[in-house]
C-alpha atoms as a PDB file:
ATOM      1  CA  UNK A   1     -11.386 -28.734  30.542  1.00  0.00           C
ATOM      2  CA  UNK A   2      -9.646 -31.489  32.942  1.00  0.00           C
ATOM      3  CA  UNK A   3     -11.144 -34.762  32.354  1.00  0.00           C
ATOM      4  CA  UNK A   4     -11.489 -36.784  35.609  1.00  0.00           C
ATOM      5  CA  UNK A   5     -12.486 -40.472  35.768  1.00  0.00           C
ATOM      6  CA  UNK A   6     -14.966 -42.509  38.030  1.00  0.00           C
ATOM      7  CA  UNK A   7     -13.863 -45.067  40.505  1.00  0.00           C
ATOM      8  CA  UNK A   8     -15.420 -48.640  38.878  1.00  0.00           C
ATOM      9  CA  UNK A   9     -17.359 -50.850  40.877  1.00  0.00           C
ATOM     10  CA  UNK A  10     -17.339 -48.243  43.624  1.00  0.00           C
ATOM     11  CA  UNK A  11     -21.292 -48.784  43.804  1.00  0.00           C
ATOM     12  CA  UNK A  12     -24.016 -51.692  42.620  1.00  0.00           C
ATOM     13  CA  UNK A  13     -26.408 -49.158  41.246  1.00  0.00           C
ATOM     14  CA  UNK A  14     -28.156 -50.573  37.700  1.00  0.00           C
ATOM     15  CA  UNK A  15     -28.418 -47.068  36.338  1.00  0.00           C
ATOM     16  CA  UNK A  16     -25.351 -45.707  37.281  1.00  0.00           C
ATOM     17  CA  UNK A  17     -22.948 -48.896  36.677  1.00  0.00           C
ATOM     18  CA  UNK A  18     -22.501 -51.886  34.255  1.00  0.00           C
ATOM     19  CA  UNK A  19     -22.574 -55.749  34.793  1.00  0.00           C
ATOM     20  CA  UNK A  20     -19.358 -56.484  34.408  1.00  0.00           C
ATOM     21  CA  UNK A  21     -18.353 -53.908  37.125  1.00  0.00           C
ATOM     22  CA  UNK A  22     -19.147 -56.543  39.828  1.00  0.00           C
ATOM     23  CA  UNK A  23     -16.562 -58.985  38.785  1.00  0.00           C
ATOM     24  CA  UNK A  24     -13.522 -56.117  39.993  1.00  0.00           C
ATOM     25  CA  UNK A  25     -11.927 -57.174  43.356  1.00  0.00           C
ATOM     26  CA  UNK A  26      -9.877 -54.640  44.625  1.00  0.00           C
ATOM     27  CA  UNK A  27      -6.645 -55.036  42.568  1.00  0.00           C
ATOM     28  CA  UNK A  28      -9.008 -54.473  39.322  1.00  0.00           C
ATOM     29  CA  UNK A  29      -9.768 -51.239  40.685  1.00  0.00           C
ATOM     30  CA  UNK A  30      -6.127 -50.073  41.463  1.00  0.00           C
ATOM     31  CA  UNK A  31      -4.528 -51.768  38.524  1.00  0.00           C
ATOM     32  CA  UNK A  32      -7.840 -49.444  36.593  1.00  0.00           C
ATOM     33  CA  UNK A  33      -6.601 -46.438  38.210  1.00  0.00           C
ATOM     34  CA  UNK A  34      -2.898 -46.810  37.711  1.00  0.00           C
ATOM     35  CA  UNK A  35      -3.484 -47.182  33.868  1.00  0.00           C
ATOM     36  CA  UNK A  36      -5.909 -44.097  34.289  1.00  0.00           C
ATOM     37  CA  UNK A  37      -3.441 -41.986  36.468  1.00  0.00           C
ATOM     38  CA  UNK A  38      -0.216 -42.916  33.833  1.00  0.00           C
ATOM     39  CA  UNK A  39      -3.058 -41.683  30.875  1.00  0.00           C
ATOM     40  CA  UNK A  40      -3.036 -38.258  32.555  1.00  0.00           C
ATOM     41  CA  UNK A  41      -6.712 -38.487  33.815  1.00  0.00           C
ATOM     42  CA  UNK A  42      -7.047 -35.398  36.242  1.00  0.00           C
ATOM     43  CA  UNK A  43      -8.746 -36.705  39.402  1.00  0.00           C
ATOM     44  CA  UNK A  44     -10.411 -40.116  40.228  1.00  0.00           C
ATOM     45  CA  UNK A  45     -13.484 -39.575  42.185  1.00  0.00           C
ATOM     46  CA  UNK A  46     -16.186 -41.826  44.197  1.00  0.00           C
ATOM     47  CA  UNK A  47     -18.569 -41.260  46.764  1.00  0.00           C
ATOM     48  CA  UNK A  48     -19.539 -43.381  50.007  1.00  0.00           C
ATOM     49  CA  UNK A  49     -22.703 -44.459  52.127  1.00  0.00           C
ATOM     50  CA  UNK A  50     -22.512 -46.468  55.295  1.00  0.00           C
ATOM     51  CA  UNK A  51     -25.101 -48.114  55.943  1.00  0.00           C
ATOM     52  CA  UNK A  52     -28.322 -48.426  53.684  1.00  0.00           C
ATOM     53  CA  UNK A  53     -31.883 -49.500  54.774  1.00  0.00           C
ATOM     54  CA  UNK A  54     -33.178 -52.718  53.248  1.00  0.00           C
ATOM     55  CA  UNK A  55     -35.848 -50.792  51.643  1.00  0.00           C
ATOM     56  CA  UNK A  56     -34.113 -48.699  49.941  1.00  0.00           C
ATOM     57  CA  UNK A  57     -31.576 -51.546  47.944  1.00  0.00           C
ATOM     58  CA  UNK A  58     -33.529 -51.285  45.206  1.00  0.00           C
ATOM     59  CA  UNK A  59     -32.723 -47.820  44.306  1.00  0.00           C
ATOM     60  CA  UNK A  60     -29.257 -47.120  45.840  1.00  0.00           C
ATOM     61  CA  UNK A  61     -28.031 -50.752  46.285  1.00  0.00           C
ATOM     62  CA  UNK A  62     -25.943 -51.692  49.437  1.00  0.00           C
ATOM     63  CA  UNK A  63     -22.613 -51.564  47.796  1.00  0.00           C
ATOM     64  CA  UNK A  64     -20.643 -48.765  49.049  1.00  0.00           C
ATOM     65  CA  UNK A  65     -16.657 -48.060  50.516  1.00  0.00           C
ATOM     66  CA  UNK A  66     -15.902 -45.680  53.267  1.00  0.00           C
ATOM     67  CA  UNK A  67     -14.694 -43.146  50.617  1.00  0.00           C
ATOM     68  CA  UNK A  68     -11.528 -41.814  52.287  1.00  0.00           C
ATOM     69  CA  UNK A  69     -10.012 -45.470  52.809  1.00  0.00           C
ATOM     70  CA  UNK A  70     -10.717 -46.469  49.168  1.00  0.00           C
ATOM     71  CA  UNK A  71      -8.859 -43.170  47.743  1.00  0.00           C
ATOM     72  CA  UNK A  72      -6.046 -43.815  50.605  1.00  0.00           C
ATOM     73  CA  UNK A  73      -5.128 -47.326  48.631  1.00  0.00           C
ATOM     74  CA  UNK A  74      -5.537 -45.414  45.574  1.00  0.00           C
ATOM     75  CA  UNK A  75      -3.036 -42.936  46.372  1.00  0.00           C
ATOM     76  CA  UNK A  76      -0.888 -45.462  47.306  1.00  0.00           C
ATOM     77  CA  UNK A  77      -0.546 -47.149  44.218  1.00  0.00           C
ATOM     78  CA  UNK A  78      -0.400 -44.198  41.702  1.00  0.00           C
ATOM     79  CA  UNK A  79       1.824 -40.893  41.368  1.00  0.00           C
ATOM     80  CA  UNK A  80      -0.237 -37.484  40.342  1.00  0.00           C
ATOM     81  CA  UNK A  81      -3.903 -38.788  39.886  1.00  0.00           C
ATOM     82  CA  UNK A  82      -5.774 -35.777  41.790  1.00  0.00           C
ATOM     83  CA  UNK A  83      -8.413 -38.326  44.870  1.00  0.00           C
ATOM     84  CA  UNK A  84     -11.547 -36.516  44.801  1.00  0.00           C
ATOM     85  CA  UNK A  85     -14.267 -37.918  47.253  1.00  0.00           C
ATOM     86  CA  UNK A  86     -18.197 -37.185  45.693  1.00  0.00           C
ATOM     87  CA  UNK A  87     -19.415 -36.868  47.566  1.00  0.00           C
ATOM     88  CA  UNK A  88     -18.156 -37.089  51.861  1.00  0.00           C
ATOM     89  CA  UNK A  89     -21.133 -37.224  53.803  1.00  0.00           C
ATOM     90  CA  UNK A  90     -19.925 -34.417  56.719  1.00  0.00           C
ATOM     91  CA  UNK A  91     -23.287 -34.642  59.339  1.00  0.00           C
ATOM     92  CA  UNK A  92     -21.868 -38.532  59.715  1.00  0.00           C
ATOM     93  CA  UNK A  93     -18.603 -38.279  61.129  1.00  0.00           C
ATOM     94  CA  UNK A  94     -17.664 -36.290  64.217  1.00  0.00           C
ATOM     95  CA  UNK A  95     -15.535 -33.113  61.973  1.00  0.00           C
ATOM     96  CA  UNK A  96     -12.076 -34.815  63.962  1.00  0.00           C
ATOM     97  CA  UNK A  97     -12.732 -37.631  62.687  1.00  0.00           C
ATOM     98  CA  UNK A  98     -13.119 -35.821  58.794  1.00  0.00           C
ATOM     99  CA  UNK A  99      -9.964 -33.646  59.808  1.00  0.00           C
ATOM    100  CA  UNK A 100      -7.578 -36.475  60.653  1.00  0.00           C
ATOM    101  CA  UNK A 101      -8.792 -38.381  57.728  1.00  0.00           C
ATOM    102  CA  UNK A 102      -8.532 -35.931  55.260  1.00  0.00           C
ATOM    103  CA  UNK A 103      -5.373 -34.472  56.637  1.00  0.00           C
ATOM    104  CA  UNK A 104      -3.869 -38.141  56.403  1.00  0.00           C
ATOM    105  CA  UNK A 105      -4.628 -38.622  53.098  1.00  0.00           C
ATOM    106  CA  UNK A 106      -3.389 -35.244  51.938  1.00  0.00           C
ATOM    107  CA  UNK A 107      -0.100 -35.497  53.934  1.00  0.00           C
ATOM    108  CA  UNK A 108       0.105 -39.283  52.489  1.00  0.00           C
ATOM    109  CA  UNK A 109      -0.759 -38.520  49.040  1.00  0.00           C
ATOM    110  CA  UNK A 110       2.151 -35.595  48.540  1.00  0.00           C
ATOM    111  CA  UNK A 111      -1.223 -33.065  48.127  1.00  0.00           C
ATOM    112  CA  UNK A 112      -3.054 -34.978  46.278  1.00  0.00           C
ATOM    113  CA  UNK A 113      -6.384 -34.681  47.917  1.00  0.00           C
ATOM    114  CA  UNK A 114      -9.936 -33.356  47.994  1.00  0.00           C
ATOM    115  CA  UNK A 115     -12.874 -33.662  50.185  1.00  0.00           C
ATOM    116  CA  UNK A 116     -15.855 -32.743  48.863  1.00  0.00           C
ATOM    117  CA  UNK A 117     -18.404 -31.868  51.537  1.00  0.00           C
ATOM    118  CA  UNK A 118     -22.418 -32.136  51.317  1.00  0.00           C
ATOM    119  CA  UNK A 119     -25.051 -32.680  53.820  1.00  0.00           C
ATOM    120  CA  UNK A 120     -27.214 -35.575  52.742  1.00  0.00           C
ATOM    121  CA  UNK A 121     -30.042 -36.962  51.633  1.00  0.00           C
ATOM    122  CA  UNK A 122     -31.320 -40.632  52.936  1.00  0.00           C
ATOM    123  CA  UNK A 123     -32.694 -40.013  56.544  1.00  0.00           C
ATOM    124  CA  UNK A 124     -33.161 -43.584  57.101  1.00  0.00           C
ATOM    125  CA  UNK A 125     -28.944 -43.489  57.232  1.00  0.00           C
ATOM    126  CA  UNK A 126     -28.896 -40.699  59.342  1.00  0.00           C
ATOM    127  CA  UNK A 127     -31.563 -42.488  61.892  1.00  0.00           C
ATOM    128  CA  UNK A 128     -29.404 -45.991  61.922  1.00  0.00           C
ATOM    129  CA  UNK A 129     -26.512 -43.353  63.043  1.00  0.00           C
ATOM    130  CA  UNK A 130     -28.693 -41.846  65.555  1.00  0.00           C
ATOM    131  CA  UNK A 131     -27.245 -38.149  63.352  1.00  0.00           C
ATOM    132  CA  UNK A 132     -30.456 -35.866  63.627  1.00  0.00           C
ATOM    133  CA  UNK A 133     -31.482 -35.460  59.874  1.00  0.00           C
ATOM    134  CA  UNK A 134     -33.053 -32.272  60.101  1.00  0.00           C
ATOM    135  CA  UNK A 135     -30.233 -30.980  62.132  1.00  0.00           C
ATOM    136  CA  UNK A 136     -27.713 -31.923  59.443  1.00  0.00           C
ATOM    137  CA  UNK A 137     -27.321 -28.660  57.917  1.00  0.00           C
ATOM    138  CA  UNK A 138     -26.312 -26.629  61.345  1.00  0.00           C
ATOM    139  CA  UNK A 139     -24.254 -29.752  62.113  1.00  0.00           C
ATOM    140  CA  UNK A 140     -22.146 -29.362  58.856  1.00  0.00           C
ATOM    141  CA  UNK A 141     -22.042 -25.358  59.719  1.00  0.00           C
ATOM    142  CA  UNK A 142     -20.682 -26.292  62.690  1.00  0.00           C
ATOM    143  CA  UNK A 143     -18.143 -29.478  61.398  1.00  0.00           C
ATOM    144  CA  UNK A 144     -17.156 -27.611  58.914  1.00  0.00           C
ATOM    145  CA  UNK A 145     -16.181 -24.467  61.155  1.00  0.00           C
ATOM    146  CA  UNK A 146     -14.698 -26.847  63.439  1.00  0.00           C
ATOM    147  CA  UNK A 147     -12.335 -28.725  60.934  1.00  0.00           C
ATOM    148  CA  UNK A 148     -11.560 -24.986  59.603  1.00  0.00           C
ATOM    149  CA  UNK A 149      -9.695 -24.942  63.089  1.00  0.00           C
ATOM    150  CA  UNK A 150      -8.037 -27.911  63.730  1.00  0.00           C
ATOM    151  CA  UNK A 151      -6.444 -27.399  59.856  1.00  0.00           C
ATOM    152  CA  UNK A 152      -5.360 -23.798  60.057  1.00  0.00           C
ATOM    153  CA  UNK A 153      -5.292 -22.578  63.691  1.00  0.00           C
ATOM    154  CA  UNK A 154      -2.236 -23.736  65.651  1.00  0.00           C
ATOM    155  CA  UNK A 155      -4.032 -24.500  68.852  1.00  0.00           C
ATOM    156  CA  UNK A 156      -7.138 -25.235  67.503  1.00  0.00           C
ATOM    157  CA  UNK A 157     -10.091 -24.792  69.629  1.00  0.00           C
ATOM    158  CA  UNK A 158     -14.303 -24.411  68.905  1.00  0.00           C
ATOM    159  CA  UNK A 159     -17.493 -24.075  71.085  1.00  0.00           C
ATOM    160  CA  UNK A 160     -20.677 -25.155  69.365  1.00  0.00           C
ATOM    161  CA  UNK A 161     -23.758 -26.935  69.794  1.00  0.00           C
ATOM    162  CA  UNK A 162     -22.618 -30.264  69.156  1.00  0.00           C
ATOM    163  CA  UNK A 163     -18.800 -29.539  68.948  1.00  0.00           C
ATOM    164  CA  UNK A 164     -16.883 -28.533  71.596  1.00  0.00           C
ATOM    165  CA  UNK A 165     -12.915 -28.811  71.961  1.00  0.00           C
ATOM    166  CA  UNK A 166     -10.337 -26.473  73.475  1.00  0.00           C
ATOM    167  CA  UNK A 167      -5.969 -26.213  73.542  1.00  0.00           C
ATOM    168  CA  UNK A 168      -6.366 -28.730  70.571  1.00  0.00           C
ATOM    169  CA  UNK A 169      -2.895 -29.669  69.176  1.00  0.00           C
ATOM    170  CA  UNK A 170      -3.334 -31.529  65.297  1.00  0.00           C
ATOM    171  CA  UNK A 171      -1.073 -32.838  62.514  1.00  0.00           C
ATOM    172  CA  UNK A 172      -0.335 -32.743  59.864  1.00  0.00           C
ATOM    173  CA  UNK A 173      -2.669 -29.895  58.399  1.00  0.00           C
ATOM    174  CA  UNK A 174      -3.617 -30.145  55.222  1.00  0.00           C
ATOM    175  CA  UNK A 175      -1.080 -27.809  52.703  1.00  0.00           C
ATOM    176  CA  UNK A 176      -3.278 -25.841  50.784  1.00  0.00           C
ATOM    177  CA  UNK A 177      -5.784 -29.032  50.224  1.00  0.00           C
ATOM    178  CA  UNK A 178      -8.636 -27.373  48.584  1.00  0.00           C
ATOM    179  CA  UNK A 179     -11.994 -28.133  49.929  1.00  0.00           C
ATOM    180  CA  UNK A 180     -14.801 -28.532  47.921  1.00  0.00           C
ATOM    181  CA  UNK A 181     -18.972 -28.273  48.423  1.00  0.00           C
ATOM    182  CA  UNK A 182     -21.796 -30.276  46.932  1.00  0.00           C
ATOM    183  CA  UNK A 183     -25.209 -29.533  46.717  1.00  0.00           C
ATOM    184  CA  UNK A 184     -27.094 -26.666  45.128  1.00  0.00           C
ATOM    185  CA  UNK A 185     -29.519 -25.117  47.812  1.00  0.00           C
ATOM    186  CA  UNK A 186     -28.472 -21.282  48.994  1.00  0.00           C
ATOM    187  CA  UNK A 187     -26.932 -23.239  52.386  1.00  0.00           C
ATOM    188  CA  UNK A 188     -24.678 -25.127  50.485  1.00  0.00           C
ATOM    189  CA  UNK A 189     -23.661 -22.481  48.082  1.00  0.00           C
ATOM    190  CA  UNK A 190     -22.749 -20.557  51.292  1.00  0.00           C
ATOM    191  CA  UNK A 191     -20.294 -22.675  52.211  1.00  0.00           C
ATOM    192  CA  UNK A 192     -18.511 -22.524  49.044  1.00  0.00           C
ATOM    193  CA  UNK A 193     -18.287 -18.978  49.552  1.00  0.00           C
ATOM    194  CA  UNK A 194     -16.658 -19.001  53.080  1.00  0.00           C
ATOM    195  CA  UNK A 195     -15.106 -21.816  53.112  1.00  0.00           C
ATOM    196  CA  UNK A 196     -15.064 -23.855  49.735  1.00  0.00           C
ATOM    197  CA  UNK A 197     -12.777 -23.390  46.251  1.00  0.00           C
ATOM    198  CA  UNK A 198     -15.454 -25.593  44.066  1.00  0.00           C
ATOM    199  CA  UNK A 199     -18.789 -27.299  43.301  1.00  0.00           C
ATOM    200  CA  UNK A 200     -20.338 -30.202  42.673  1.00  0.00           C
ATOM    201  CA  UNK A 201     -24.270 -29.050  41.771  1.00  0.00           C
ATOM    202  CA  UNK A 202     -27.015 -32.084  42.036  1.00  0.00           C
ATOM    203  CA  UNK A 203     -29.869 -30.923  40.606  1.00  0.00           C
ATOM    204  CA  UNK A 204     -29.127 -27.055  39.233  1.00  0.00           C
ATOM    205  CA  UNK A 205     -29.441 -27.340  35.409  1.00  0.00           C
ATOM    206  CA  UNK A 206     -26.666 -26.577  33.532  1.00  0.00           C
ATOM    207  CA  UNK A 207     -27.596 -23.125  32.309  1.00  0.00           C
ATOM    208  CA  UNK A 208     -28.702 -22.063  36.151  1.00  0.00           C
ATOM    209  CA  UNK A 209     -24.945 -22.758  36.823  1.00  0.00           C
ATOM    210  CA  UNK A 210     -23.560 -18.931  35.737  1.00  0.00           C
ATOM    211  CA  UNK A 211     -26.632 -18.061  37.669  1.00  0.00           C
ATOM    212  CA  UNK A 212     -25.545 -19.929  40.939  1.00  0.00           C
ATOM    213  CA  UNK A 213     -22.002 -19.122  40.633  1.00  0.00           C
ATOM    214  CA  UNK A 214     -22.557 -15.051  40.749  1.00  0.00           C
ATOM    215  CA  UNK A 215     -24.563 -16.073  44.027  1.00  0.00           C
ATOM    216  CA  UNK A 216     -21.444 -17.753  45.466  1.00  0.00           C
ATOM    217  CA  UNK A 217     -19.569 -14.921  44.612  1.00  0.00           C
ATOM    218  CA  UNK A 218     -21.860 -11.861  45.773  1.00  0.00           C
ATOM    219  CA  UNK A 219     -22.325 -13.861  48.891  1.00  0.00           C
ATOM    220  CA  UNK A 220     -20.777 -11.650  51.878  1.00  0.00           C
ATOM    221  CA  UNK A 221     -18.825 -14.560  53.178  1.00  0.00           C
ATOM    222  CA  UNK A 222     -17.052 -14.646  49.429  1.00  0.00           C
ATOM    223  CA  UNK A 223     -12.651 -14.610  49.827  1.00  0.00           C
ATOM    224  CA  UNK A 224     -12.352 -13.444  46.309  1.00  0.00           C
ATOM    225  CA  UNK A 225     -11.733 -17.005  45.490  1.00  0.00           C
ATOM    226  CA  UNK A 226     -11.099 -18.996  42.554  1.00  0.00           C
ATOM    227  CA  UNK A 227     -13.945 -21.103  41.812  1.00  0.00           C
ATOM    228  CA  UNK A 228     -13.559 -24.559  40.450  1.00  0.00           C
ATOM    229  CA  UNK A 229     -16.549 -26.682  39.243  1.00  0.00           C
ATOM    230  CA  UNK A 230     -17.411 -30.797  38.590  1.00  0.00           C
ATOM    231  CA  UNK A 231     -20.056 -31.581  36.187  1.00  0.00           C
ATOM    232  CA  UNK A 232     -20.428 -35.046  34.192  1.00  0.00           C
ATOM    233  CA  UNK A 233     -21.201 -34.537  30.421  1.00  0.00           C
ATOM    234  CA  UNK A 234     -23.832 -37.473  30.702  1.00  0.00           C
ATOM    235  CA  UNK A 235     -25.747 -34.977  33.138  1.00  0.00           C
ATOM    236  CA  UNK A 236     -26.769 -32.452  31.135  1.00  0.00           C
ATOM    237  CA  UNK A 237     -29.382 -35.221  29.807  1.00  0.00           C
ATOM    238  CA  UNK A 238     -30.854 -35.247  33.120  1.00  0.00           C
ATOM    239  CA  UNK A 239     -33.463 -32.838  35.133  1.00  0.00           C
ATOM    240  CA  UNK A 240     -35.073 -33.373  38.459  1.00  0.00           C
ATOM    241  CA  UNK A 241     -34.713 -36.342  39.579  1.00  0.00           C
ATOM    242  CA  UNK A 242     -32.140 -37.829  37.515  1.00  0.00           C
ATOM    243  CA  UNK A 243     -35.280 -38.143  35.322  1.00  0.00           C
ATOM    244  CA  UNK A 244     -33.952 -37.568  31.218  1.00  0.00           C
ATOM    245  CA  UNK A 245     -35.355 -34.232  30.238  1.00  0.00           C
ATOM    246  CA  UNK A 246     -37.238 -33.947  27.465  1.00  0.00           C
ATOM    247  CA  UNK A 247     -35.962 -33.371  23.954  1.00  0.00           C
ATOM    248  CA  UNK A 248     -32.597 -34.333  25.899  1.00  0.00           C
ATOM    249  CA  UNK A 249     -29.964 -34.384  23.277  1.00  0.00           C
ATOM    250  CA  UNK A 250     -28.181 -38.281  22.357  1.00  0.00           C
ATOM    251  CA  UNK A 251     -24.758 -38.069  23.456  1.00  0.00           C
ATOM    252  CA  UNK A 252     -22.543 -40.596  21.670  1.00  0.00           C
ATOM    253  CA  UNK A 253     -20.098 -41.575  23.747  1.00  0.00           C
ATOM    254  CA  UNK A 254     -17.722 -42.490  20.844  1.00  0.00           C
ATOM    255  CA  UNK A 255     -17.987 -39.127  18.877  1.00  0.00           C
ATOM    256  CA  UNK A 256     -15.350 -36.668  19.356  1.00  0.00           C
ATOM    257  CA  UNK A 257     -16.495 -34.304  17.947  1.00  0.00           C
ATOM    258  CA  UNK A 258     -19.759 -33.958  20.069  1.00  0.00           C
ATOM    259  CA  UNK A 259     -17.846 -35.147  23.196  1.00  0.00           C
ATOM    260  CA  UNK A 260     -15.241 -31.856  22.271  1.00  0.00           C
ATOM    261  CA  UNK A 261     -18.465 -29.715  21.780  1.00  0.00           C
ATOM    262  CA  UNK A 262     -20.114 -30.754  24.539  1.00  0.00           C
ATOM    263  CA  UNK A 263     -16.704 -29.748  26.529  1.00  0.00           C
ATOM    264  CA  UNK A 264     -16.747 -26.518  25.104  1.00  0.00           C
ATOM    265  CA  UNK A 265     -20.232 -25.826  26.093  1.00  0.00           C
ATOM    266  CA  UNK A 266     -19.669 -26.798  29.750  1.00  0.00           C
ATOM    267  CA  UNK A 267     -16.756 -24.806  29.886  1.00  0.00           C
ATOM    268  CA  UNK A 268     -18.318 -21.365  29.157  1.00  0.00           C
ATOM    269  CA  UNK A 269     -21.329 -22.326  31.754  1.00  0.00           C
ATOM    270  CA  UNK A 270     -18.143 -22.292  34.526  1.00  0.00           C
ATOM    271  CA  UNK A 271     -17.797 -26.028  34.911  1.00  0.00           C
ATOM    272  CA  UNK A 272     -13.816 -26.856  34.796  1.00  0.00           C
ATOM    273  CA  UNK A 273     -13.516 -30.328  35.547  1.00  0.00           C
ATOM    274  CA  UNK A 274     -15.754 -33.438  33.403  1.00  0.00           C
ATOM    275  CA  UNK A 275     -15.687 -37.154  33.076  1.00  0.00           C
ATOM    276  CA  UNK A 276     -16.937 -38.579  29.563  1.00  0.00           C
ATOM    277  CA  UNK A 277     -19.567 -40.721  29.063  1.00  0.00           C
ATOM    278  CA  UNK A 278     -18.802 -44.291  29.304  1.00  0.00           C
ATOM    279  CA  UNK A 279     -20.480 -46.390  26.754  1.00  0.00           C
ATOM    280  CA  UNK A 280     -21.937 -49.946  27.159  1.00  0.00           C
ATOM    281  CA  UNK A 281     -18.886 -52.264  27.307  1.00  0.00           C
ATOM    282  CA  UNK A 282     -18.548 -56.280  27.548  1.00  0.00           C
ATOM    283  CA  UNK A 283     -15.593 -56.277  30.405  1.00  0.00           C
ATOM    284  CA  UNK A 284     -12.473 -55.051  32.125  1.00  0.00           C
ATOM    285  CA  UNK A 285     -10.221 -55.093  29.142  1.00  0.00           C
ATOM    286  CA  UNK A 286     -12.174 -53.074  27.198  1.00  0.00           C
ATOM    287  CA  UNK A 287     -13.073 -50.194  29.518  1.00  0.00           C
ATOM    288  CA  UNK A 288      -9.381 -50.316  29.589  1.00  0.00           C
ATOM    289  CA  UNK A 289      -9.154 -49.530  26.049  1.00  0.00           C
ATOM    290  CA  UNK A 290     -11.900 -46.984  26.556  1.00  0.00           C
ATOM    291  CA  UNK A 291      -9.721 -45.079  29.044  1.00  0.00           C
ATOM    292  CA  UNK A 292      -6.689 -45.026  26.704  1.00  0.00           C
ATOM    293  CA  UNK A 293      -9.165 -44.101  23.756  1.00  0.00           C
ATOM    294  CA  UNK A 294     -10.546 -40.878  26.201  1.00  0.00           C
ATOM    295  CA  UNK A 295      -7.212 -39.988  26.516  1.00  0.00           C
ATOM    296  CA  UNK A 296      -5.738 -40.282  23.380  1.00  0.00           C
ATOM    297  CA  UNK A 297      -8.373 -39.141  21.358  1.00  0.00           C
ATOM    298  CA  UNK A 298     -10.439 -36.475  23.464  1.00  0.00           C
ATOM    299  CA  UNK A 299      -7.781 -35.288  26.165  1.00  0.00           C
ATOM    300  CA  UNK A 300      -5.797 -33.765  23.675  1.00  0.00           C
ATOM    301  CA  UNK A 301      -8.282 -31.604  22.034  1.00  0.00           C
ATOM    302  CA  UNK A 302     -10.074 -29.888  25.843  1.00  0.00           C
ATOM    303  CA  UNK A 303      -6.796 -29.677  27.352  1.00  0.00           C
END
């Protein structure tokens, strides 16, 4: 099991981030992920919205970086930390746009990079983009077909719906950047299997994931591919909803033996990559000691 870390103060979310998190500037947050990429940590990862609707602070906050910049400084500052997105929104950004970024940060990064690509969920973003929401899945069929080409073809060139482009000359192409899919609905899983090399589920349940991963790979679009898979320990407390199931079982962030466990378990459900649970802390310094406590005491024992 690789054990990946979380971007801090990459969001302003009450249930998915602590107090202190607020007080980071910028330099926090790299000096955080240079300790965390000299540790060993596997990836950092952090997702993105663009715009949120008033209404709808309360539950996502308005706190959010364009995802592909923020990683870009990241990579800049540290050496072999994998830059994970989680997820990149791909209806929202015409698929040159996601090309040349991703491409960038790849070629900048020494290979460092990958997108992962899902279709959405707030339609009130979508509108203030004028992006049709109910279109979104046929427009990431077609992105994602479209930035297919412009990374592996030499003269790229597509004729779509809402993407058309011909004789198109593009560098520098990605190097073997794996791409990555979240989501869980047969769609999604789809594009895993023609185009993808792992998953980020939402809402499958871990012991659906064996289930979901046969699908990807009896899917007639499947390369024969290795599969790679994301999934945050803390999750498997959570159904539906991000509601806690019940009976969920009381992870202790600070037990290693449960933590290892819990690893273990994970691991024979398919999932390959984790972040640990982050308990309640009081500051910066001391989720700085958490991070070197992750990776001297569990790292060593999931590698």
């Amino acid at each position: 099991m690789k054990i990946c870390v979380a971007v801090p103060h990459a969001l302003e979310i009450r249930a998915m981030s602590q107090p202190w998190e607020k007080d980071l500037d910028g330099a926090a947050v790299i000096e955080a992920m240079v300790l965390a990429d000299s540790l060993g940590y596997y990836k950092c990862l952090m997702g993105e919205h663009f715009v949120i609707p008033r209404s709808h602070i309360e539950a996502s906050g308005d706190f959010w970086h364009q995802g592909t910049v923020a990683l870009s400084a990241i990579a800049g500052a540290t050496k072999t930390i994998g830059l994970q997105s989680s997820i990149t929104i791909l209806p929202l950004q015409h698929p040159v746009v996601h090309a040349k970024a991703w491409g960038t940060l790849d070629w900048i990064s020494g290979g460092r990079a990958t997108p992962v690509f899902a279709v959405g969920w707030l339609k009130e973003e979508f509108d203030m983009m004028n992006v049709p929401f109910h279109k979104r899945g046929k427009l990431a069929d077609e992105y994602m077909a479209a930035i297919h080409s412009l990374w592996h073809d030499d003269v790229a060139s597509f004729s779509g719906e809402f993407v058309n482009f011909s004789d198109a000359a593009f560098a520098p192409k990605p190097n073997n950047m794996p791409v990555w899919f979240g989501g869980d609905a047969a769609p999604a899983l789809g594009r895993i299997a023609k185009w993808g090399d792992g998953w980020i589920p939402f809402l499958t349940p871990p012991e659906k994931f064996p289930e979901a991963l046969d699908f990807i790979r009896s899917h007639k679009d499947y390369r024969g591919q290795k599969l790679d898979m994301f999934f945050a320990i803390e999750q498997m407390r959570l159904g539906e909803n991000h509601q806690e199931k019940e009976g969920a079982i009381d992870i202790d962030p600070w037990n290693v033996q449960q933590i290892v466990d819990l690893c273990g378990q994970l691991t024979e459900l398919g999932v390959t990559e984790t972040i640990v649970p982050l308990p309640e802390l009081e500051g910066f310094e001391a989720y700085k000691d958490r991070l070197r406590w992750v990776a001297e005491e569990i790292m060593p024992l999931v590698a």
